[in-house]
Protein backbone atom coordinates (compact mmCIF):
# COMPACT_ATOMS: atom_id res chain seq x y z
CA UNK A 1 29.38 70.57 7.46
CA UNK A 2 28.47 68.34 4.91
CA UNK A 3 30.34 68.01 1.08
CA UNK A 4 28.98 65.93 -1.72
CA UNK A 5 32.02 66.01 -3.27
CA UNK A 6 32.51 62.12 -4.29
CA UNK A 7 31.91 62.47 -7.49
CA UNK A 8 33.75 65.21 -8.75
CA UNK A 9 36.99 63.96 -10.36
CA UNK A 10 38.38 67.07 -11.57
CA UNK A 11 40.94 69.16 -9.11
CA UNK A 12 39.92 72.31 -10.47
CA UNK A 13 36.31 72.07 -9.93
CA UNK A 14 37.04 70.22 -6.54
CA UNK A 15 39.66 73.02 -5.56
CA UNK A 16 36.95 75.90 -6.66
CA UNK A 17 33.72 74.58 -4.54
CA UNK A 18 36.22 74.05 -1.38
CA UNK A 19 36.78 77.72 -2.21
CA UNK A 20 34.03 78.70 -2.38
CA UNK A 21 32.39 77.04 0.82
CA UNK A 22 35.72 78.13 3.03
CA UNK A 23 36.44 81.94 2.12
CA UNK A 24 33.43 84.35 2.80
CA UNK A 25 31.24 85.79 0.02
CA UNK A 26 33.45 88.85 0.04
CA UNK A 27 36.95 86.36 0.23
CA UNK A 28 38.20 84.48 -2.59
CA UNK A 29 41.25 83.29 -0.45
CA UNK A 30 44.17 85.46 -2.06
CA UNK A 31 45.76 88.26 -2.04
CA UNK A 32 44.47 90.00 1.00
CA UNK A 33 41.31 88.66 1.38
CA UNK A 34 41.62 85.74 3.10
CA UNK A 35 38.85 85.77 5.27
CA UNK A 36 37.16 82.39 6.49
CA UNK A 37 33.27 81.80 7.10
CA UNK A 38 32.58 82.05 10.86
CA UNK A 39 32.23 77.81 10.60
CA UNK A 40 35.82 77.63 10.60
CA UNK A 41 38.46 78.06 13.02
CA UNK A 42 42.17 78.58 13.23
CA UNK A 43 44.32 75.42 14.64
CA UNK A 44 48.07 74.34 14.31
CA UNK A 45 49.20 73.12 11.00
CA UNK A 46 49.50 69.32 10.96
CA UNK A 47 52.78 67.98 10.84
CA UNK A 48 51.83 66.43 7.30
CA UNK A 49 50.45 69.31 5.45
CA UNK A 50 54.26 70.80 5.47
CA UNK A 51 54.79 68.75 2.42
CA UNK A 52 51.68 69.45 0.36
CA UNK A 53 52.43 73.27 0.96
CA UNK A 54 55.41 72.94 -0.68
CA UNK A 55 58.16 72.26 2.73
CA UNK A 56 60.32 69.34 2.87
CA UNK A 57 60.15 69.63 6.89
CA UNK A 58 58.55 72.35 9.57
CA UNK A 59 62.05 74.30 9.70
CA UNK A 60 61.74 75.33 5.93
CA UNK A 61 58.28 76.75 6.54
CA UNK A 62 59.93 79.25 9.50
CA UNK A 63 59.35 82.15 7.36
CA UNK A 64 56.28 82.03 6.82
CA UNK A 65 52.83 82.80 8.11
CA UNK A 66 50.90 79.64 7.40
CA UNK A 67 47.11 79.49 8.15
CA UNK A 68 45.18 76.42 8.72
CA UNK A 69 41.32 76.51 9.30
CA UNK A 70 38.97 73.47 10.19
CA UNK A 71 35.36 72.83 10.47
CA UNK A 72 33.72 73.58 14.07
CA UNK A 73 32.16 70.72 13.30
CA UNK A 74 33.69 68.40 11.07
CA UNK A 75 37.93 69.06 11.72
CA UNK A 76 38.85 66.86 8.50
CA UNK A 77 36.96 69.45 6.44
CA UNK A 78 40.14 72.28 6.45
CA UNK A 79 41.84 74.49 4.41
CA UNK A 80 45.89 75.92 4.73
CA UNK A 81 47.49 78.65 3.40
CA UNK A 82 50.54 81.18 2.83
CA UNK A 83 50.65 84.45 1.03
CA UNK A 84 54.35 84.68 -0.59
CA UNK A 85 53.59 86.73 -3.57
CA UNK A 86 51.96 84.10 -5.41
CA UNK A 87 49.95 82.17 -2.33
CA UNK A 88 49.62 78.10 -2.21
CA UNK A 89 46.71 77.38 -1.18
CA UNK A 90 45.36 73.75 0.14
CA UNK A 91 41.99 72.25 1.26
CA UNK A 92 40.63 68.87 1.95
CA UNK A 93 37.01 67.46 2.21
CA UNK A 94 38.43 65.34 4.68
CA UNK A 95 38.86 62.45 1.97
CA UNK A 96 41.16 64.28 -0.64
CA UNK A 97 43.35 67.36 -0.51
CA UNK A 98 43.67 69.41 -3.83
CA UNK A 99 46.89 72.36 -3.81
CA UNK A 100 46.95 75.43 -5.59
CA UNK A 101 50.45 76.73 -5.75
CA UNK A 102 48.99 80.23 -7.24
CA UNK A 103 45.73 80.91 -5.74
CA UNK A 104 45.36 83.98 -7.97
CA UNK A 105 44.55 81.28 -10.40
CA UNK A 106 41.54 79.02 -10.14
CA UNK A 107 42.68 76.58 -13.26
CA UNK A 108 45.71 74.93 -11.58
CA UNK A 109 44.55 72.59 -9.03
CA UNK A 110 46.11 69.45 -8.44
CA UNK A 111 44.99 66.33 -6.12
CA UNK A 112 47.32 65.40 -3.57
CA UNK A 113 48.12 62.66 -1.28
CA UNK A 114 49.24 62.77 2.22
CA UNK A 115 51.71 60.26 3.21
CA UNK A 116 50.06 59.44 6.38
């Protein structure tokens, strides 16, 4: 899969197309409707997306059920989530990450960097 997504320097518009492309016409990835386009499929969650979820370490994200979906065919293109009332949701064009920390909102997006 292919993203022109270079250009776009505003998290909320960035966050919203990622959306988009991830979640299936009928998903808008929260609530309950977290379903992925058939591109995309379930992996562990890197050790450094604890942090931009929200978790100082793995052991504080024990309670949770966290998703994380790549590209078949491009694994840097991915998306990770958890559903804990208000959902945080995170995906990456493989060159930037952008969090939501209420994915019932699509106004809140906020670029993030990974420390590794």
């Amino acid at each position: 899969m292919n993203l022109d997504t270079k250009n776009i320097q505003d998290p909320n518009i960035f966050g919203e197309l990622l959306r988009h492309t991830f979640f299936t016409k009928g998903g808008y990835g929260c609530y309950s409707n977290f379903n992925v386009e058939s591109n995309f499929v379930r992996n562990l969650l890197p050790h450094d997306y604890y942090e931009c979820l929200g978790f100082y370490n793995p052991d504080d994200a024990e309670d949770y059920d966290i998703y994380f979906y790549q590209d078949k065919d491009n694994p840097k293109i991915c998306l990770a989530y958890y559903w804990d009332g208000d959902g945080t949701l995170a995906v990456s064009d493989g060159e930037r990450i952008t969090v939501n920390y209420d994915c019932k909102k699509d106004y809140i997006w906020k670029f993030y960097a990974l420390k590794s």
